[in-house]
Protein backbone atom coordinates (compact mmCIF):
# COMPACT_ATOMS: atom_id res chain seq x y z
CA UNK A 1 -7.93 -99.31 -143.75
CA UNK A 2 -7.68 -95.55 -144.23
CA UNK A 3 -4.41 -93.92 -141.94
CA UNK A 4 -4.70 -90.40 -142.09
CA UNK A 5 -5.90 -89.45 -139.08
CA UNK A 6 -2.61 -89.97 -136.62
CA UNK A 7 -5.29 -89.33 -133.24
CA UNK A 8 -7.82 -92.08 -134.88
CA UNK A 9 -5.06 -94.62 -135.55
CA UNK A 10 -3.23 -93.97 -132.01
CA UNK A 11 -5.78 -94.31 -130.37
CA UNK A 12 -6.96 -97.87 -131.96
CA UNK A 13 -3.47 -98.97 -131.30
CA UNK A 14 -3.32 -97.91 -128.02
CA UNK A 15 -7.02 -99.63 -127.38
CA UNK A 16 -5.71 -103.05 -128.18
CA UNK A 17 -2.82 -103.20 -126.19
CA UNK A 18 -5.43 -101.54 -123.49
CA UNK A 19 -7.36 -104.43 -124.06
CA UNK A 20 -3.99 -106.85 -123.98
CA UNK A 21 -3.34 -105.37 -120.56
CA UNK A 22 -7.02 -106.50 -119.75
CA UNK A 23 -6.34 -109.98 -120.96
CA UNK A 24 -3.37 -110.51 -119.04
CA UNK A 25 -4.76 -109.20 -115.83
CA UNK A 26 -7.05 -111.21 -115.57
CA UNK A 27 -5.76 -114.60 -116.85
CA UNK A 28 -2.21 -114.10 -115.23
CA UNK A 29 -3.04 -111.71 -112.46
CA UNK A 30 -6.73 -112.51 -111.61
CA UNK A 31 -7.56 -108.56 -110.90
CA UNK A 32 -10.66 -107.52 -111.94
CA UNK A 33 -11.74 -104.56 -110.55
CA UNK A 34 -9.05 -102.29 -111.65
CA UNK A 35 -8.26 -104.09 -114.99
CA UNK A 36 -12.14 -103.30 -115.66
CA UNK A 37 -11.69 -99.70 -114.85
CA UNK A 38 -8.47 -99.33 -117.53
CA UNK A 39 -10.38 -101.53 -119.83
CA UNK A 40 -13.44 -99.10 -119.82
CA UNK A 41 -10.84 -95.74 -119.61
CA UNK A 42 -8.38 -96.89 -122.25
CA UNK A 43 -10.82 -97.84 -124.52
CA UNK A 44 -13.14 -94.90 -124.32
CA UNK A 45 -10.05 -92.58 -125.66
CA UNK A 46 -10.53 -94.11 -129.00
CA UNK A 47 -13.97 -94.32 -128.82
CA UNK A 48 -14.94 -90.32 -128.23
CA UNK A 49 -12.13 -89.47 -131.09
CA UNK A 50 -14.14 -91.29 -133.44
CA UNK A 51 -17.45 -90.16 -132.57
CA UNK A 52 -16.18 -86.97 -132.69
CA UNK A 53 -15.03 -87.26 -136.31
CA UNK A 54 -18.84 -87.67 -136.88
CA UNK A 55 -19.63 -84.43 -134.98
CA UNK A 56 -22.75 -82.01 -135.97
CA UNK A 57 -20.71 -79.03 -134.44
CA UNK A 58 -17.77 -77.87 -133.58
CA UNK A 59 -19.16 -77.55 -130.00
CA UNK A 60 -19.82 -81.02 -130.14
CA UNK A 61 -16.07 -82.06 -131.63
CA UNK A 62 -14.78 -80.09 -129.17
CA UNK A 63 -16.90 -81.81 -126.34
CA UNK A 64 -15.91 -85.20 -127.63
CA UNK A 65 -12.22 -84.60 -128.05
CA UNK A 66 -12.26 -83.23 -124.39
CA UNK A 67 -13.83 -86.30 -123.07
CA UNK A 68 -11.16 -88.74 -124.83
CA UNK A 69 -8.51 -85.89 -122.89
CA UNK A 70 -9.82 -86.95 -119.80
CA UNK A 71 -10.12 -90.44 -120.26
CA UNK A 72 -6.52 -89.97 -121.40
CA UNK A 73 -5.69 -88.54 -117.91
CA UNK A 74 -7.84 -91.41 -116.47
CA UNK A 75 -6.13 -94.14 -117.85
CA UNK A 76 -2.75 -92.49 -116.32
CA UNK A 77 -4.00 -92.92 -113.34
CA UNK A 78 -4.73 -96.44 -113.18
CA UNK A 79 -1.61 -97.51 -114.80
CA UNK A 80 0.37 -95.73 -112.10
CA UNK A 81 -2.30 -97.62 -109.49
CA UNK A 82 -1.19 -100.74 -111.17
CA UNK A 83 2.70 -100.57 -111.44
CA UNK A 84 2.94 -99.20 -107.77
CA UNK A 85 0.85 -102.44 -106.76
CA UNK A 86 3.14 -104.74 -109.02
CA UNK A 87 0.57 -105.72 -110.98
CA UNK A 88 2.54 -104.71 -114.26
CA UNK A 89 6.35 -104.51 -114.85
CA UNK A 90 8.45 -101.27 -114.81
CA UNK A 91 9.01 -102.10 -118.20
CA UNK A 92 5.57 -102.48 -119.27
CA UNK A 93 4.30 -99.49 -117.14
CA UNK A 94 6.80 -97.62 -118.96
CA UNK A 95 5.54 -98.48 -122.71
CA UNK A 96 1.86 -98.05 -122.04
CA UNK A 97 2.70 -94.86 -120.25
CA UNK A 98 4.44 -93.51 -122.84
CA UNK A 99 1.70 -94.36 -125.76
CA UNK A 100 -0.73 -92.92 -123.11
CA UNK A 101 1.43 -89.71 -122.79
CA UNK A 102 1.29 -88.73 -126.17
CA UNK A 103 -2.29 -89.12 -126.60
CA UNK A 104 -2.74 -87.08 -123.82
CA UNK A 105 -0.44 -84.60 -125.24
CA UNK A 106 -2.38 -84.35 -129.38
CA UNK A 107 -6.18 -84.83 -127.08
CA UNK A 108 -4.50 -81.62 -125.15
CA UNK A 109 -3.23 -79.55 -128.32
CA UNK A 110 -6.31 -80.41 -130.61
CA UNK A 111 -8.34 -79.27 -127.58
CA UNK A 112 -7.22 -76.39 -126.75
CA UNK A 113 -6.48 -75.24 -130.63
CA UNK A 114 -10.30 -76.07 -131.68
CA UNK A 115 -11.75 -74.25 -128.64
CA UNK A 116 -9.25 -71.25 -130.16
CA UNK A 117 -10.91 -71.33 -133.73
């Protein structure tokens, strides 16, 4: 496997502890409407940045990166759902947060540098 493209191996990562969070949801939990929803979000990130290293244009990179952005900001919002209904520890709202954060933060930057170009 081929690691030179930090946004494309993020945003793997971050998909299988998304789909770790899933897991344990529903096993431990048994929620599954909103593990579902982050499932489908969290996921998606990863998804769009690698379709969009297949783009025809840069309209169309630019498109896809924007959607994983907004997935991104997604996502954030169903971990905070959640960790304020105690479905997740501080401590694990805190980690998944954070990876979440800084994919938000390169989506954001290569967004807003490619639209520039």
């Amino acid at each position: 496997m081929v690691k030179d493209n930090v946004v494309v191996e993020k945003s793997m990562c971050f998909a299988i502890r998304i789909v770790g969070l899933y897991n344990l949801l529903c096993s431990q939990c048994r929620e599954y409407v909103i593990s579902r929803q982050i499932l489908r979000s969290g996921t998606s990130i990863g998804a769009n940045v690698k379709e969009a290293q297949c783009a025809q244009t840069k309209k169309d990179f630019v498109s896809k990166m924007y959607i994983a952005f907004k997935e991104s900001s997604e996502t954030e919002y169903w971990l905070e759902l959640l960790h304020r209904t105690k479905f997740i520890s501080e401590e694990l709202f805190q980690e998944l947060w954070s990876l979440n954060r800084e994919l938000y933060n390169i989506l954001s930057v290569i967004t807003k540098t490619a639209k520039e170009d």
